[in-house]
N, C-alpha and C. Protein backbone atom coordinates (compact mmCIF):
# COMPACT_ATOMS: atom_id res chain seq x y z
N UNK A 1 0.50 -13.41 -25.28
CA UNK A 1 0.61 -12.50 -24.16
C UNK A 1 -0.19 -13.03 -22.96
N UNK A 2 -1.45 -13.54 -23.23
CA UNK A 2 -2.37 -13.85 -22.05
C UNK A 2 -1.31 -15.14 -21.33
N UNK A 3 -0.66 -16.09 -22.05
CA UNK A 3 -0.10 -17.31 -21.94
C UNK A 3 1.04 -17.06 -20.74
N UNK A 4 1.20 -15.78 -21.10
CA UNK A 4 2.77 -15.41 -20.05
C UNK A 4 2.09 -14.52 -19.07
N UNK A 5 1.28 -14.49 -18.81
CA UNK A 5 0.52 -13.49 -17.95
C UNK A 5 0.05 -14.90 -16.96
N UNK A 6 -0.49 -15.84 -17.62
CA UNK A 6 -1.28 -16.51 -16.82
C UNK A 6 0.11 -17.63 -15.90
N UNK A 7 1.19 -17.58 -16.79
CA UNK A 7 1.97 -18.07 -15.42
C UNK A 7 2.79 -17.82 -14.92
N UNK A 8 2.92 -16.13 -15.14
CA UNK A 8 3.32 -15.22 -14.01
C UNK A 8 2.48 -15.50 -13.12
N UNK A 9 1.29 -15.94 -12.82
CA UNK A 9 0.52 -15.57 -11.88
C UNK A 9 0.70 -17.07 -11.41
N UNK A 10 1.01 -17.67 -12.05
CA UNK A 10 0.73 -19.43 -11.39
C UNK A 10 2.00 -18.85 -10.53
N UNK A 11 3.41 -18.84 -11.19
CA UNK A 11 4.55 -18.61 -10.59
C UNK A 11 4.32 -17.95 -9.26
N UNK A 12 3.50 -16.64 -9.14
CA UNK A 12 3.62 -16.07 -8.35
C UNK A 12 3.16 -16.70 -6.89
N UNK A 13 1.85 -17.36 -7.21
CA UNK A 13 0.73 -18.10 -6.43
C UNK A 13 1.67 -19.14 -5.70
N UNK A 14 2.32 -20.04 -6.67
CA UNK A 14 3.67 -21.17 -6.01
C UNK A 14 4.37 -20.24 -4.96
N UNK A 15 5.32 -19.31 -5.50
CA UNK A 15 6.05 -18.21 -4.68
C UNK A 15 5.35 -18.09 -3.22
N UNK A 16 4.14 -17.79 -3.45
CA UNK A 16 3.63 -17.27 -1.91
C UNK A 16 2.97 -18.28 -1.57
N UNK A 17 2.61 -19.29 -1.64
CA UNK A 17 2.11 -20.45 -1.46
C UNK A 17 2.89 -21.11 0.36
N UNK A 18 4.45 -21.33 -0.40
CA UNK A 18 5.19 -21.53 0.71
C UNK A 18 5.58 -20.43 1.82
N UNK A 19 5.03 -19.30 1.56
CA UNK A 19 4.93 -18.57 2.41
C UNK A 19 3.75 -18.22 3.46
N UNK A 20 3.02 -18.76 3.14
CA UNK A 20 1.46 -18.73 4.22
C UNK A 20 1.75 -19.57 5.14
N UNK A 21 2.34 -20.38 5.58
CA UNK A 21 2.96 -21.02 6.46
C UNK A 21 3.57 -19.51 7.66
N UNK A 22 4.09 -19.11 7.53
CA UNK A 22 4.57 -17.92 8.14
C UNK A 22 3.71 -16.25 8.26
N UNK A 23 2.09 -16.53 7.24
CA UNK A 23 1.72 -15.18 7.64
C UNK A 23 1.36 -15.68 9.03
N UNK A 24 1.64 -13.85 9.25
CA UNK A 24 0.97 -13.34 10.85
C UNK A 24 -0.25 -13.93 11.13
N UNK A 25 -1.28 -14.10 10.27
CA UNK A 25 -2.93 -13.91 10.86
C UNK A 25 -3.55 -14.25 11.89
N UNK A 26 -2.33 -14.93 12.83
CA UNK A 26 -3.11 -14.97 13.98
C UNK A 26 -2.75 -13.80 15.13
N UNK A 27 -1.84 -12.75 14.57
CA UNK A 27 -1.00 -11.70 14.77
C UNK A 27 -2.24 -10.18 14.14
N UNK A 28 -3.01 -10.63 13.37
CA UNK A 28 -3.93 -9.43 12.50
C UNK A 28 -5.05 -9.44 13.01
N UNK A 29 -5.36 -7.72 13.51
CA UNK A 29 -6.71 -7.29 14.04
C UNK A 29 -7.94 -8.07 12.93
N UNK A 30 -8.52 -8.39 13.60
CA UNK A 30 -9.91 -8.94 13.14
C UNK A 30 -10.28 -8.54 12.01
N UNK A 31 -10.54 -7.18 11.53
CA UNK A 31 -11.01 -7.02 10.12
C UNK A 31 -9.51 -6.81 9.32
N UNK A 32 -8.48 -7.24 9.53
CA UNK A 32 -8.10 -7.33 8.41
C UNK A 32 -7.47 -8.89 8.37
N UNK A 33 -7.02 -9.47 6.86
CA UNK A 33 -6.76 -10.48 6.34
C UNK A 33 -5.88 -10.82 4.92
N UNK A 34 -4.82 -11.74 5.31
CA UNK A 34 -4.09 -11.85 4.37
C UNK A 34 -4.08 -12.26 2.78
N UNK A 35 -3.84 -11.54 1.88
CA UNK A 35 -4.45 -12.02 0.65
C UNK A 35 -3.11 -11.82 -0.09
N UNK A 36 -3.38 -11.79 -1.49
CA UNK A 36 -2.40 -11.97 -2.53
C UNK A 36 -2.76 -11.46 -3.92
N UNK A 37 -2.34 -10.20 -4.31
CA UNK A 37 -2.48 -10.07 -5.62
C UNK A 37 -2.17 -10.37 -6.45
N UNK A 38 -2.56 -11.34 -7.31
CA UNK A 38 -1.65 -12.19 -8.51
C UNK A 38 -1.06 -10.87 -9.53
N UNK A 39 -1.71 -10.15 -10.21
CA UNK A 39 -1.24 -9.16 -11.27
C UNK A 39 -1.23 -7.72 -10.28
N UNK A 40 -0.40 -7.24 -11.20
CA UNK A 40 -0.51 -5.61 -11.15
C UNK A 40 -2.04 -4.86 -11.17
N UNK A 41 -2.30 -4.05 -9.83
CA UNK A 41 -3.47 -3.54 -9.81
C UNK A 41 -2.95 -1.96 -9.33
N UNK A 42 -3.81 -1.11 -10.05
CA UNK A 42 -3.52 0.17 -9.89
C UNK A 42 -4.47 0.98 -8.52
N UNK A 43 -3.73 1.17 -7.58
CA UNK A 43 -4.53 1.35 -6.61
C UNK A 43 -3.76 3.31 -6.22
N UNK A 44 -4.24 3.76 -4.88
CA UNK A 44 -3.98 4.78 -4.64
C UNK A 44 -3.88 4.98 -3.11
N UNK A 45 -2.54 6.01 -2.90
CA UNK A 45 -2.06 6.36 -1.76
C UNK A 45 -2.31 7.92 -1.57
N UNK A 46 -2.77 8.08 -0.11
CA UNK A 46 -2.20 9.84 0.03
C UNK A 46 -1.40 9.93 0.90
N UNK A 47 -0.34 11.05 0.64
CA UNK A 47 0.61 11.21 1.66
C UNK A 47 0.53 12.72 1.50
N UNK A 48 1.85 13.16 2.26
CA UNK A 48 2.07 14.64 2.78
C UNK A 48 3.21 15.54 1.75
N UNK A 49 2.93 16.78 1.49
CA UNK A 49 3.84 17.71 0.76
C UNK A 49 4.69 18.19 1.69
N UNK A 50 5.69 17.97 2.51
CA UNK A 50 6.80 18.78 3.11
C UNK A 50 7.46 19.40 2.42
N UNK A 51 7.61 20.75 2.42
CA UNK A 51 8.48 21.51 1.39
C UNK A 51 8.89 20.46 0.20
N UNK A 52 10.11 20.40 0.04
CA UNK A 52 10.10 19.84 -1.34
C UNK A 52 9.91 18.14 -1.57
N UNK A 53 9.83 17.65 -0.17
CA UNK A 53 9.80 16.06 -0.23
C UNK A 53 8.02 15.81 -0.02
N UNK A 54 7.77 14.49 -0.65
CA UNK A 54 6.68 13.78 -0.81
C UNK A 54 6.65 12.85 0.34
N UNK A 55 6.12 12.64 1.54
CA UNK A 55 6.23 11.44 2.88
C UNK A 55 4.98 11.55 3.35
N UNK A 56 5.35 10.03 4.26
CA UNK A 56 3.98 9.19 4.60
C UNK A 56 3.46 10.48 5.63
N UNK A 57 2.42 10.29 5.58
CA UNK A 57 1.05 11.01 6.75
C UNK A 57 1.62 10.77 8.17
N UNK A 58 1.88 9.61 7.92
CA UNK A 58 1.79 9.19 9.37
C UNK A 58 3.01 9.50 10.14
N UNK A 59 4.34 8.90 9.59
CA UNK A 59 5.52 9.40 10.67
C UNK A 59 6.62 10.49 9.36
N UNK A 60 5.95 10.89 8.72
CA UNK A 60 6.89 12.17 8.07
C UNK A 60 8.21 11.79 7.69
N UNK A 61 8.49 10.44 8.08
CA UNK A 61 9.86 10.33 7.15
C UNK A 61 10.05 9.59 6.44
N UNK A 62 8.89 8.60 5.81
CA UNK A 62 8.97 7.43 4.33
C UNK A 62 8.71 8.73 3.40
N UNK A 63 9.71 8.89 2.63
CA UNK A 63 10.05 9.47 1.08
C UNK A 63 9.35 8.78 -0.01
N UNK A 64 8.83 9.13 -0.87
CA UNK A 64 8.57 8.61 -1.83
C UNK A 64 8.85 9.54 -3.03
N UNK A 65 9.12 8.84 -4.49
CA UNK A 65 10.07 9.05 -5.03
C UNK A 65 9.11 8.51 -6.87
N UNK A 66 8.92 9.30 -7.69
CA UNK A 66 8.21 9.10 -8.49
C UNK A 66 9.02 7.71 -9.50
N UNK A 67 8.48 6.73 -9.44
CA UNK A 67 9.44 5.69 -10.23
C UNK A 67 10.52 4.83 -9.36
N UNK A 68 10.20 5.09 -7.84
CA UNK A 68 11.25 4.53 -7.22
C UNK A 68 10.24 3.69 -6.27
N UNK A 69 10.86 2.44 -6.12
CA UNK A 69 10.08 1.00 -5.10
C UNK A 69 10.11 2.03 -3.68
N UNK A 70 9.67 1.88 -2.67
CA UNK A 70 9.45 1.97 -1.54
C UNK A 70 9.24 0.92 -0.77
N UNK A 71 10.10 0.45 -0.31
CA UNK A 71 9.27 -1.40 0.29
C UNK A 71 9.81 -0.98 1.99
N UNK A 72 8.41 -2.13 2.35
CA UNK A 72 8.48 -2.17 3.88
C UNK A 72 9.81 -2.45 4.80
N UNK A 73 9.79 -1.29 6.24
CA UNK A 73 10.82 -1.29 6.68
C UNK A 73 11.40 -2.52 7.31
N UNK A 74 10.40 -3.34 8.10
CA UNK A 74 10.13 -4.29 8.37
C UNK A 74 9.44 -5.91 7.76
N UNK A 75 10.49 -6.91 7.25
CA UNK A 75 9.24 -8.07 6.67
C UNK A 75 9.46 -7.96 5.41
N UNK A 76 10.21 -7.20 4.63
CA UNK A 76 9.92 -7.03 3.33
C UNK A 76 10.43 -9.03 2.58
N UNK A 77 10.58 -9.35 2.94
CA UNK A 77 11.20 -10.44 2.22
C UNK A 77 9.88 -11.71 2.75
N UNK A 78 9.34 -11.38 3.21
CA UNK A 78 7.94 -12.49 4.11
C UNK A 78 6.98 -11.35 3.86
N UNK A 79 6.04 -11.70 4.71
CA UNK A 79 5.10 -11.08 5.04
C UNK A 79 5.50 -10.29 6.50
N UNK A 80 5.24 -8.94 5.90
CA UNK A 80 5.45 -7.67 6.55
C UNK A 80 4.20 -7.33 8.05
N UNK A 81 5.00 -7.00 8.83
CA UNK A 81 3.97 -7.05 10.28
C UNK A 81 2.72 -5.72 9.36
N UNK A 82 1.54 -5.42 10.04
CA UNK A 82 0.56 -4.52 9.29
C UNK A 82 0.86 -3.34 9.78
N UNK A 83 1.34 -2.81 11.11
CA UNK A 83 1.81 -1.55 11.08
C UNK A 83 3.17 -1.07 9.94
N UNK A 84 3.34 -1.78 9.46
CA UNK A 84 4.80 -1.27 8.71
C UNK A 84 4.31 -1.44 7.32
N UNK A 85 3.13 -1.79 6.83
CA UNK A 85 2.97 -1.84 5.58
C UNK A 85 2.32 -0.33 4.66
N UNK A 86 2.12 -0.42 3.24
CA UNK A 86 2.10 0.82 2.93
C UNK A 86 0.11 0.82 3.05
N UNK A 87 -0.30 1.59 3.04
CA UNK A 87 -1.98 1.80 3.07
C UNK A 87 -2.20 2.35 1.97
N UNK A 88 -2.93 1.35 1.06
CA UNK A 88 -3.70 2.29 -0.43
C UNK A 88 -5.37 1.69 -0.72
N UNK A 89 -5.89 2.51 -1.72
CA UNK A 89 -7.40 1.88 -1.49
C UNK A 89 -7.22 2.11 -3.16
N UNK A 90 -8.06 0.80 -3.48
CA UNK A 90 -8.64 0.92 -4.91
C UNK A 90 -9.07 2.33 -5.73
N UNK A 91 -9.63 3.37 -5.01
CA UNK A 91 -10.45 4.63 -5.98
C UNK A 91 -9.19 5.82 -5.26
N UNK A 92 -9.29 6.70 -6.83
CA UNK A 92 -9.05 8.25 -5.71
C UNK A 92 -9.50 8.61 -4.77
N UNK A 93 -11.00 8.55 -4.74
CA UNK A 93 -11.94 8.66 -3.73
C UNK A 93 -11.97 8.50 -2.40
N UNK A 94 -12.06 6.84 -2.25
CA UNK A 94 -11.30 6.39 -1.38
C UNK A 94 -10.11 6.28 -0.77
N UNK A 95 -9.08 6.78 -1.33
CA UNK A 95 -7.84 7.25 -0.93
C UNK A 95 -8.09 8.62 -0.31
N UNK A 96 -8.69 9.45 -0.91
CA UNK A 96 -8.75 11.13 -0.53
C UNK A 96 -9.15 11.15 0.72
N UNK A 97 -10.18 10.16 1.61
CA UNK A 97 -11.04 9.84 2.39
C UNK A 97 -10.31 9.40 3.62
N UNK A 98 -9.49 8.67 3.03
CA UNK A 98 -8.19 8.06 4.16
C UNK A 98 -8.42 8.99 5.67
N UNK A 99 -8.66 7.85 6.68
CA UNK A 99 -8.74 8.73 7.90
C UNK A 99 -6.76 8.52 8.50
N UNK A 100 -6.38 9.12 9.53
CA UNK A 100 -5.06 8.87 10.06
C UNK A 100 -5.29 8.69 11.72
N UNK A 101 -4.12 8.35 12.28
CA UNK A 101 -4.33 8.03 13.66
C UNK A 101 -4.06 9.77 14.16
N UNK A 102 -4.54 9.59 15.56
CA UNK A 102 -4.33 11.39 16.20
C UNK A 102 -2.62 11.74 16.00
N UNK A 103 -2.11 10.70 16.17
CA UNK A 103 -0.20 11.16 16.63
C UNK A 103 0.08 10.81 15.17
N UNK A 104 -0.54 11.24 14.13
CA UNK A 104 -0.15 11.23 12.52
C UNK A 104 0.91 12.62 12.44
N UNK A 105 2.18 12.38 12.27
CA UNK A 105 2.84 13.52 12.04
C UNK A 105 2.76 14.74 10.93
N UNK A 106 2.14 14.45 10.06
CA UNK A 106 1.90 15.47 8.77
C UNK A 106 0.44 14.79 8.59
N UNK A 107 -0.23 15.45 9.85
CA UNK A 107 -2.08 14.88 9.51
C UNK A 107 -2.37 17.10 8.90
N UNK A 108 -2.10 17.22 9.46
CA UNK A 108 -1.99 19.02 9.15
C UNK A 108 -1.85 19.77 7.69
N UNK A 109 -0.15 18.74 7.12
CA UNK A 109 0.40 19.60 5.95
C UNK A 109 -0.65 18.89 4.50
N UNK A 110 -0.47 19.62 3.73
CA UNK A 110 -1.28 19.44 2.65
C UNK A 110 -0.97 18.25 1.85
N UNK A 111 -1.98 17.75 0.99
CA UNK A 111 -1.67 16.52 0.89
C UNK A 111 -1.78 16.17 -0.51
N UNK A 112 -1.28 14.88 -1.11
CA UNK A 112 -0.72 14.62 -2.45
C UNK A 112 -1.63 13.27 -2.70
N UNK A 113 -2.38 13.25 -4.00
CA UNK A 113 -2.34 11.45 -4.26
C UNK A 113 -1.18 10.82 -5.07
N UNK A 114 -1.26 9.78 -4.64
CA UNK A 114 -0.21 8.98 -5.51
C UNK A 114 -0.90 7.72 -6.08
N UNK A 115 -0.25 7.22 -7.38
CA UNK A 115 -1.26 6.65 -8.02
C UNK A 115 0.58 5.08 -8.28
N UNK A 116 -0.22 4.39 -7.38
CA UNK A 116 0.14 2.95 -6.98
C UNK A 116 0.17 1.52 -7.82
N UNK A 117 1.06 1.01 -8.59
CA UNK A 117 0.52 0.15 -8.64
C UNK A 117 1.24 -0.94 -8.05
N UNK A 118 0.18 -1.94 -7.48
CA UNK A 118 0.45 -2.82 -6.53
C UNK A 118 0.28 -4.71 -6.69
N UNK A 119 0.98 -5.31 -6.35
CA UNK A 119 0.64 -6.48 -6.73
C UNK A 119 1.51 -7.34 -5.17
N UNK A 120 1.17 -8.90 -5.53
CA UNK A 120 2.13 -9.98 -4.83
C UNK A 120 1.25 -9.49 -3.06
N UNK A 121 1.85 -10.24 -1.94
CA UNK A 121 1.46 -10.54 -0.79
C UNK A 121 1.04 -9.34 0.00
N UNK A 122 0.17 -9.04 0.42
CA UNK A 122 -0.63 -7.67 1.20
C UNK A 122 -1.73 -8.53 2.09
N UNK A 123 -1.95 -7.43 2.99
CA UNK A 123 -3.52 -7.61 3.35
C UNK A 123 -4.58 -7.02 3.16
N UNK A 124 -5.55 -7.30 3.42
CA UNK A 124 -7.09 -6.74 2.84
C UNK A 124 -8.16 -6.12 4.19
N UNK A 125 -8.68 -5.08 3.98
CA UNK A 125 -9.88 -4.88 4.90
C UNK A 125 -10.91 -5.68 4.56
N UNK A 126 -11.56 -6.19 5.57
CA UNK A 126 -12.92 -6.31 5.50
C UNK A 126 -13.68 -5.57 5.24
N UNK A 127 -13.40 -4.26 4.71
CA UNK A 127 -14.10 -3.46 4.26
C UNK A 127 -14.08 -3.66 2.72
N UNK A 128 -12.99 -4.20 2.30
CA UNK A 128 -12.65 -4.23 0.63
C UNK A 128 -12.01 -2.85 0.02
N UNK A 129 -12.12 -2.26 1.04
CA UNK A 129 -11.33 -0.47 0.30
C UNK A 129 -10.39 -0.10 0.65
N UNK A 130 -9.43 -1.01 1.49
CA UNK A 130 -8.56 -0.86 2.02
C UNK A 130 -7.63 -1.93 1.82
N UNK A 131 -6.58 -1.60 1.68
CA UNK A 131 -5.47 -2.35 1.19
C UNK A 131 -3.80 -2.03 1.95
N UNK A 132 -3.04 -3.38 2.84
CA UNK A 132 -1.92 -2.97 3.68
C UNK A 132 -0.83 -3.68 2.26
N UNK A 133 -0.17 -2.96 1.24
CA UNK A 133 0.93 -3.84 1.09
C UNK A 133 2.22 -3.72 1.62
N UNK A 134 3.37 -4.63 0.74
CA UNK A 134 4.82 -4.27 1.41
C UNK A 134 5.71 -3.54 0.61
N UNK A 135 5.34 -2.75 -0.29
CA UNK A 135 5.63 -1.75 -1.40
C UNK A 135 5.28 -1.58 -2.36
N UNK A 136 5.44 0.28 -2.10
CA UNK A 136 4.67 0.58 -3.40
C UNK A 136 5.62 1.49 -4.10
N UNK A 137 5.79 1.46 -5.82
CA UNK A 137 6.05 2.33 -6.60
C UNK A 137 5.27 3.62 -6.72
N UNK A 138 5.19 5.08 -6.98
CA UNK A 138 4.29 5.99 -7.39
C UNK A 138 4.28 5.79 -8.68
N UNK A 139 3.72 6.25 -9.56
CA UNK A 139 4.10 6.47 -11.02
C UNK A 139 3.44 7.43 -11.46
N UNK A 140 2.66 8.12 -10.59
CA UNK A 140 2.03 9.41 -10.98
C UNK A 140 1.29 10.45 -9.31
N UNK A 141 1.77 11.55 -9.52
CA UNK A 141 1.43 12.37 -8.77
C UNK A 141 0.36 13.20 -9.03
N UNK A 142 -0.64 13.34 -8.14
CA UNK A 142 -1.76 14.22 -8.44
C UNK A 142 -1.83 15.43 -7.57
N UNK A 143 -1.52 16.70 -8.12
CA UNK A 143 -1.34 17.91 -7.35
C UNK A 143 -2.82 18.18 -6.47
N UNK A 144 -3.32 18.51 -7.36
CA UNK A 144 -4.66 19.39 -6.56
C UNK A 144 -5.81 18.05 -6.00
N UNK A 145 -5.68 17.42 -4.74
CA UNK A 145 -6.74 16.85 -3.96
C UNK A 145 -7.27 17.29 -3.38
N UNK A 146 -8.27 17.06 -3.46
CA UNK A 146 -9.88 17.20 -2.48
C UNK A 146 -9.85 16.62 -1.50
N UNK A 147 -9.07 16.82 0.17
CA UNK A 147 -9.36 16.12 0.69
C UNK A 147 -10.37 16.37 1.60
N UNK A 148 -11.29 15.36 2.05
CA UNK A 148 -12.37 15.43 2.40
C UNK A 148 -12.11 15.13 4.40
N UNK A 149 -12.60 15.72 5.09
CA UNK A 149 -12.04 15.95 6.63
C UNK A 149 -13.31 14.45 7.40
């Protein structure tokens, strides 16, 4: 098992290899930076409860869909510009914490975690708690969050 794990990840590393040639980074605000997740890492998103649909904070109309890919609207096949990518952070915590911009369309309606897992070409904060990829699966919904203002 470790044997096929370890070159999925070589595979993957080749894969995006020839693609750094084409990231943005001279296109990316200062603290953030292009990286690469070799494996599956379980990270976390919050978004908005609209009556019966689950969507992004920010412009109220990315759906998300328990078990269903969500990939960037823009870039998905390269590296995705950073406004169009999805925003998740390593902890619940840090997800719950998530600040939004003022013109966030569902900064108001109540809010959902989603539990992410994420791998392959993203970028990174310089903070380390922050994470831009180019899609994310949910695979688990968390009703009752704490979100913190």
């Amino acid at each position: 098992m470790r044997a096929k794990e370890e070159l999925e990840e070589e595979i993957l590393l080749i894969q995006s290899s020839r693609l750094w040639g084409s990231c943005p980074s001279v296109r990316l605000p200062k603290d953030w930076q292009p990286d690469i997740i070799p494996r599956q890492v379980v990270m976390y998103k919050l978004v908005a409860a609209v009556g019966t649909k689950v969507v992004a904070v920010y412009d109220s109309s990315t759906e998300y869909w328990l078990g269903r890919k969500t990939v960037s609207k823009r870039g998905a096949f390269g590296w995705p510009p950073l406004d169009s990518c999805f925003f998740v952070y390593k902890t619940p915590m840090e997800a719950s914490e998530a600040t939004f911009p003022k013109k966030s369309r569902c900064a108001k309606a109540p809010k959902v975690l989603m539990k992410v897992p994420v791998s392959g070409m993203c970028y990174k904060h310089e903070s380390g708690r922050k994470w831009a990829c180019k899609e994310v699966t949910p695979v688990y919904f968390f009703k009752d969050v704490q979100v913190n203002p």
